[in-house]
Protein backbone atom coordinates (compact mmCIF):
# COMPACT_ATOMS: atom_id res chain seq x y z
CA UNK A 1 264.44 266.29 -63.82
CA UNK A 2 267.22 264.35 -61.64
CA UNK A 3 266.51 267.56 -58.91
CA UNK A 4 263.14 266.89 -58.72
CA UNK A 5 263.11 263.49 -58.56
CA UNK A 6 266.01 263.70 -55.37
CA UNK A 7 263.75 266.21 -53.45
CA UNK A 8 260.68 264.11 -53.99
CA UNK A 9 262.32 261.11 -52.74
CA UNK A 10 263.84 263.24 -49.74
CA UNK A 11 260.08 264.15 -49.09
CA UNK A 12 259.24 260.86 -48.69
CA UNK A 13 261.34 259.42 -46.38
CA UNK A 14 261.02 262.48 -43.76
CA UNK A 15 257.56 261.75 -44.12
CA UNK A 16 258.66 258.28 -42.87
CA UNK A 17 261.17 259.05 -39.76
CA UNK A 18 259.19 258.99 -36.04
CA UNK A 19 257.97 262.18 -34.47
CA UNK A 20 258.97 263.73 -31.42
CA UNK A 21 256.98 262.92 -28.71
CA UNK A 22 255.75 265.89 -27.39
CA UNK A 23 256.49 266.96 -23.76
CA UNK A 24 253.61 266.12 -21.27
CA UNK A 25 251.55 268.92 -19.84
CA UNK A 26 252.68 270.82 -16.60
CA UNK A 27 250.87 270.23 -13.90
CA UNK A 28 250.68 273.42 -10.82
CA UNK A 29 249.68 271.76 -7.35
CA UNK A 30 246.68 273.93 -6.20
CA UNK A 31 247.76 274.69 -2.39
CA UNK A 32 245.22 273.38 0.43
CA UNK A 33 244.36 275.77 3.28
CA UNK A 34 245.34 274.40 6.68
CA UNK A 35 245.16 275.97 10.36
CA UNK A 36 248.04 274.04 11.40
CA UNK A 37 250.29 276.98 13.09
CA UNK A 38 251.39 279.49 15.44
CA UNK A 39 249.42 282.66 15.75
CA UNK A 40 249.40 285.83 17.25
CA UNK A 41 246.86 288.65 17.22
CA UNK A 42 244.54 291.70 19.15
CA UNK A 43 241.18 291.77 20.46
CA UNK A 44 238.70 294.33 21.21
CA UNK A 45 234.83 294.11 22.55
CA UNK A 46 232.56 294.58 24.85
CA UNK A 47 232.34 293.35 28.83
CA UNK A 48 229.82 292.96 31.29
CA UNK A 49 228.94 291.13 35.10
CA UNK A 50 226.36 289.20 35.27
CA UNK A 51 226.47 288.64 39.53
CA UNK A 52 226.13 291.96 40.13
CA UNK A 53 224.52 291.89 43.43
CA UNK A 54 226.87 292.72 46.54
CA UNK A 55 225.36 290.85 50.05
CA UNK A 56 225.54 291.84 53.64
CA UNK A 57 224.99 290.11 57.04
CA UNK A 58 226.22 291.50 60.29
CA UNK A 59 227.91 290.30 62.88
CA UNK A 60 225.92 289.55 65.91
CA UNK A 61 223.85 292.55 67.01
CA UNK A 62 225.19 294.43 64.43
CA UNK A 63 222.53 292.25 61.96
CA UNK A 64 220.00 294.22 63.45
CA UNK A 65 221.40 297.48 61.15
CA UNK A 66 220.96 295.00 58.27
CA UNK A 67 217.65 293.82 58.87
CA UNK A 68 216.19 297.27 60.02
CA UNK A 69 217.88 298.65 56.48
CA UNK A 70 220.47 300.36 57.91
CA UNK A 71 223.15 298.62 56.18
CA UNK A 72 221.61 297.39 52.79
CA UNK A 73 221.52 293.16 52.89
CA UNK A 74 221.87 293.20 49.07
CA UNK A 75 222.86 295.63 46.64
CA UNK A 76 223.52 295.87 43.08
CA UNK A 77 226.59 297.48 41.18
CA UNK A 78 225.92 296.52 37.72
CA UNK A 79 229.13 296.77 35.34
CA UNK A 80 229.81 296.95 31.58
CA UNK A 81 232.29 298.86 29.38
CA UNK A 82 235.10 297.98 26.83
CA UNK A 83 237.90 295.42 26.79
CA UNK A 84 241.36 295.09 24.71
CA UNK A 85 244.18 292.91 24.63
CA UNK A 86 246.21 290.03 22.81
CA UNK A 87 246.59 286.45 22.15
CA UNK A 88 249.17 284.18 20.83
CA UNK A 89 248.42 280.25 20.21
CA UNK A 90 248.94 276.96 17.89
CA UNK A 91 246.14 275.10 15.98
CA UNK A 92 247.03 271.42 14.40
CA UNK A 93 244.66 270.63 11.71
CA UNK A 94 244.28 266.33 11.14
CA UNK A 95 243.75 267.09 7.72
CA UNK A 96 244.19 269.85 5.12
CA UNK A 97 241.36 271.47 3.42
CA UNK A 98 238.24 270.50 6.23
CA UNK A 99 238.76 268.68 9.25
CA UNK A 100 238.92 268.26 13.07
CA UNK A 101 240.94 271.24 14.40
CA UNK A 102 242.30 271.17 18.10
CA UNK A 103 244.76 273.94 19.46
CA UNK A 104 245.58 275.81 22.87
CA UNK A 105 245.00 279.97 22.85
CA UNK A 106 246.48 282.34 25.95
CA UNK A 107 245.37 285.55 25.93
CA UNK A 108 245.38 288.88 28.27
CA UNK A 109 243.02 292.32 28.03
CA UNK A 110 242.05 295.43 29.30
CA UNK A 111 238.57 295.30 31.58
CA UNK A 112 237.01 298.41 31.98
CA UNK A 113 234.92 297.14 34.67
CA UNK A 114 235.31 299.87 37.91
CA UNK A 115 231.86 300.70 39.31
CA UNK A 116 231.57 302.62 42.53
CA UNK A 117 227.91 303.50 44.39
CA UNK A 118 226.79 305.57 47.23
CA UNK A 119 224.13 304.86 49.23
CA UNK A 120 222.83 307.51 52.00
CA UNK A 121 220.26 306.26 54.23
CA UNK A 122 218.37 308.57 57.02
CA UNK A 123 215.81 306.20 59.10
CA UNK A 124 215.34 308.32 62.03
CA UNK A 125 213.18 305.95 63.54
CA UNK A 126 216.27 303.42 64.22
CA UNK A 127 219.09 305.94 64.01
CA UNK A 128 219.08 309.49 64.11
CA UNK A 129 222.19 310.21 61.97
CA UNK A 130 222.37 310.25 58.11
CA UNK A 131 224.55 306.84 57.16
CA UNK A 132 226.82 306.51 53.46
CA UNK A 133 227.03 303.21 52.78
CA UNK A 134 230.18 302.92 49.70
CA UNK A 135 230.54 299.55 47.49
CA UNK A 136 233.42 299.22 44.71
CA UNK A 137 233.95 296.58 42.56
CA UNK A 138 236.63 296.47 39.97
CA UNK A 139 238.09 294.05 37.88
CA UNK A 140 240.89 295.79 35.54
CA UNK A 141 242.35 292.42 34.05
CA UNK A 142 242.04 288.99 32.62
CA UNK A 143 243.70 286.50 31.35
CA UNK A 144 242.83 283.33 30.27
CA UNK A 145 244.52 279.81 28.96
CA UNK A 146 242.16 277.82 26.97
CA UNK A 147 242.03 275.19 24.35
CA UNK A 148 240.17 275.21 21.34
CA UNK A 149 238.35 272.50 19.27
CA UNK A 150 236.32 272.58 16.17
CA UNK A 151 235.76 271.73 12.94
CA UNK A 152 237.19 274.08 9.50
CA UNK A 153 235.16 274.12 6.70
CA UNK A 154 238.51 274.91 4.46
CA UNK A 155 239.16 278.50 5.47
CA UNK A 156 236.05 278.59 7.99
CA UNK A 157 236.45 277.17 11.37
CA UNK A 158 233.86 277.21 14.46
CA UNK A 159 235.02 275.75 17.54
CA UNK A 160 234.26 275.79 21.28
CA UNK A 161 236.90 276.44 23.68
CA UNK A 162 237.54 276.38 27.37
CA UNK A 163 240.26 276.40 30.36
CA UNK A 164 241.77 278.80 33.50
CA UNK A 165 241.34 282.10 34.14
CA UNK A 166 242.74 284.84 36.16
CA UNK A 167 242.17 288.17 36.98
CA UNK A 168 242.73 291.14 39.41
CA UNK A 169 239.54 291.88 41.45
CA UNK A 170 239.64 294.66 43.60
CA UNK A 171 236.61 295.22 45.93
CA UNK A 172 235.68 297.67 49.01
CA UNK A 173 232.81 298.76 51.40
CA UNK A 174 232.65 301.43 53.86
CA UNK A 175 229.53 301.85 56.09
CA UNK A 176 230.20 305.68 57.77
CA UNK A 177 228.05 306.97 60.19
CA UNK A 178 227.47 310.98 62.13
CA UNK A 179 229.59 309.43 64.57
CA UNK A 180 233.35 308.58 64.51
CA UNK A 181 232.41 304.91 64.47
CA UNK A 182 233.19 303.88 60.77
CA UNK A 183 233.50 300.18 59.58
CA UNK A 184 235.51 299.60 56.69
CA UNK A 185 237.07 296.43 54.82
CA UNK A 186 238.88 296.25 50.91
CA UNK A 187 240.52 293.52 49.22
CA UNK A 188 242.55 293.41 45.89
CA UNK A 189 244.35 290.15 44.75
CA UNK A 190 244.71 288.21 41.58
CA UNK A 191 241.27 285.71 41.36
CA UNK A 192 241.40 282.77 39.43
CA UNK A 193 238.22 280.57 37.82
CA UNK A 194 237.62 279.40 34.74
CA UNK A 195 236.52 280.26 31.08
CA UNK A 196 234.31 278.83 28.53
CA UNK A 197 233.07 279.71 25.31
CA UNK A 198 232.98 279.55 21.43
CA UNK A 199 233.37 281.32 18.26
CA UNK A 200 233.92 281.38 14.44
CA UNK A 201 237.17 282.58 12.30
CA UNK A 202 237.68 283.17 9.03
CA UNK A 203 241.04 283.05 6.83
CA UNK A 204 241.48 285.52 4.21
CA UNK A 205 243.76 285.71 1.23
CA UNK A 206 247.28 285.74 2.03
CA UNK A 207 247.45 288.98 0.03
CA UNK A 208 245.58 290.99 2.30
CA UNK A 209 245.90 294.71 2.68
CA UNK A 210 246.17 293.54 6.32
CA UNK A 211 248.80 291.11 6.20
CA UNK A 212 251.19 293.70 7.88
CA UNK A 213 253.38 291.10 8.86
CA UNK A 214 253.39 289.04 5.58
CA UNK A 215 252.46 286.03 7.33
CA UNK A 216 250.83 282.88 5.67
CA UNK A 217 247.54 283.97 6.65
CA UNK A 218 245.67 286.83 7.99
CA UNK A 219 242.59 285.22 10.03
CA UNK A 220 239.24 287.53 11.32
CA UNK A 221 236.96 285.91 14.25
CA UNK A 222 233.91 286.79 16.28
CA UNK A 223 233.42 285.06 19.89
CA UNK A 224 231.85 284.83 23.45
CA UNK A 225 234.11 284.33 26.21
CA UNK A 226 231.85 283.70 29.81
CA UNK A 227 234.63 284.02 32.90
CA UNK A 228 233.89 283.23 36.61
CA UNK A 229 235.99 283.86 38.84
CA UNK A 230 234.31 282.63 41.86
CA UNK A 231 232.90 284.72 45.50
CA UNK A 232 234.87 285.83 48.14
CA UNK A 233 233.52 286.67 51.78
CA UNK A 234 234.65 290.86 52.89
CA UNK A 235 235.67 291.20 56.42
CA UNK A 236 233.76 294.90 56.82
CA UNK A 237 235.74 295.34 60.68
CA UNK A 238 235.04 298.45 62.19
CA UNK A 239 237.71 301.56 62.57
CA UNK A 240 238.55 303.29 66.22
CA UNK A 241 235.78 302.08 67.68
CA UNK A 242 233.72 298.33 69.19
CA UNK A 243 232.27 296.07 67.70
CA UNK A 244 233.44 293.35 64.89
CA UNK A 245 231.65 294.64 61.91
CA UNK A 246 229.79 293.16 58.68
CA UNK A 247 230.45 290.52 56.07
CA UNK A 248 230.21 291.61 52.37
CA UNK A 249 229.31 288.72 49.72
CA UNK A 250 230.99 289.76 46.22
CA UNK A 251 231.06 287.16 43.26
CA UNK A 252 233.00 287.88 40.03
CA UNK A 253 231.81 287.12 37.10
CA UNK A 254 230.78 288.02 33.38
CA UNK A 255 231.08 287.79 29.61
CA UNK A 256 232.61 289.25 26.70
CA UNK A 257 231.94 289.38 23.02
CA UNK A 258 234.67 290.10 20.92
CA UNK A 259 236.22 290.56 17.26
CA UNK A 260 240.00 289.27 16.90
CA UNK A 261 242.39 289.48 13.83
CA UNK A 262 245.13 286.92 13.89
CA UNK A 263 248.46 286.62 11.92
CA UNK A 264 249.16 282.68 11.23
CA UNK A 265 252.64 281.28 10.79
CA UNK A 266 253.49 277.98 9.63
CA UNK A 267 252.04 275.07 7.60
CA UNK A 268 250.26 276.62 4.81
């Protein structure tokens, strides 16, 4: 009876003692997106001119071969094919998650822009010999330094972007006749212009099967690129024989539309 009694009467005053608080809930921090970084990446697309029309004028009685058709005044060497290359760059976001986005890209690729045409013209009527007129245009590089600015919708971003460019432009006419007169002129130098465009990239999971480098984030874009590189006047002097010879017009420029992957390091 005494037992009992004890081990009701130790019931009752546990049931009286405070309890321990329990501990508060843990809270994980769900990480925000942001394009604040350094990148690096590769590009690939497609190219094309859009002044593709080469001009002629001669020099003094030698425009009479130009306006008689002789020497074509204006002829067209259209251009598209592939391009490749890289870019590095740096985007600062204002503010994670969406927000204004400004940055600076450079990047450098692969033109395959050579074009070469042949022209033979027989006009007995002014000149009894068979003439091969030769145009080639080429522009195997370009490079560009742009900024960028745009607005991310979290892990989307569209932006507009613009700056220098650079390229190397080769270009060449001969104008060969039955005769040994031939006139000839070529030029190949590194152009510079300008660049403008726009685009829209997308961030994926940083566990991406293409995350090769196991960077923060593996971004995919699509974008238009326009280049000019401005015109240049062609000294077409003659070769062992009189005369001065013809001026050739060219201008250099194009687009490109492009897909990019980029590996972002940084602020996550």
């Amino acid at each position: 009876m005494f037992v009992a009694c004890t081990a009701l009467t130790g019931a009752a005053s546990a049931a009286d003692l405070p309890r321990r608080a329990a501990p508060p809930p843990v809270f994980t921090p769900v990480s925000v997106f942001t394009w604040t970084g350094a990148y690096f990446g590769i590009n690939a697309g497609y190219a094309y001119t859009e002044a593709d029309t080469i001009r002629t004028v001669g020099i003094g009685a030698l425009q009479n071969n130009v306006n008689n058709l002789l020497r074509s005044p204006a002829v067209r060497l259209s251009q598209d094919g592939f391009s490749a290359g890289g870019q590095v760059g740096y985007n600062y976001q204002f503010t994670a998650g969406s927000g204004i986005v400004v940055g600076v890209e450079a990047d450098a690729q692969y033109m395959d822009l050579q074009r070469t045409g042949v022209q033979s013209i027989f006009r007995p009527a002014f000149n009894p010999n068979v003439l091969t007129n030769t145009y080639r245009t080429d522009l195997s590089f370009l490079g560009t330094v742009r900024g960028r600015v745009g607005y991310a919708f979290d892990r989307v971003f569209v932006y507009g972007t613009g700056g220098f460019a650079y390229g190397d432009v080769t270009q060449r006419v001969g104008f060969q006749t039955a005769a040994p007169l031939t006139y000839f002129g070529s030029r190949s130098r590194m152009d510079t212009g300008y660049a403008y465009g726009g685009g829209i990239e997308y961030a994926l999971p940083t566990d991406s099967f293409l995350n090769f480098f196991r960077s923060n984030a593996v971004t995919i874009k699509a974008e238009y690129l326009r280049y000019d590189l401005g015109s240049h006047n062609l000294l077409v002097g003659s070769v062992g024989g009189p005369g001065v010879g013809y001026i050739s017009r060219f201008r250099t420029e194009g687009g490109i539309a492009r897909a990019g992957l980029n590996f972002k390091f940084g602020s996550y």
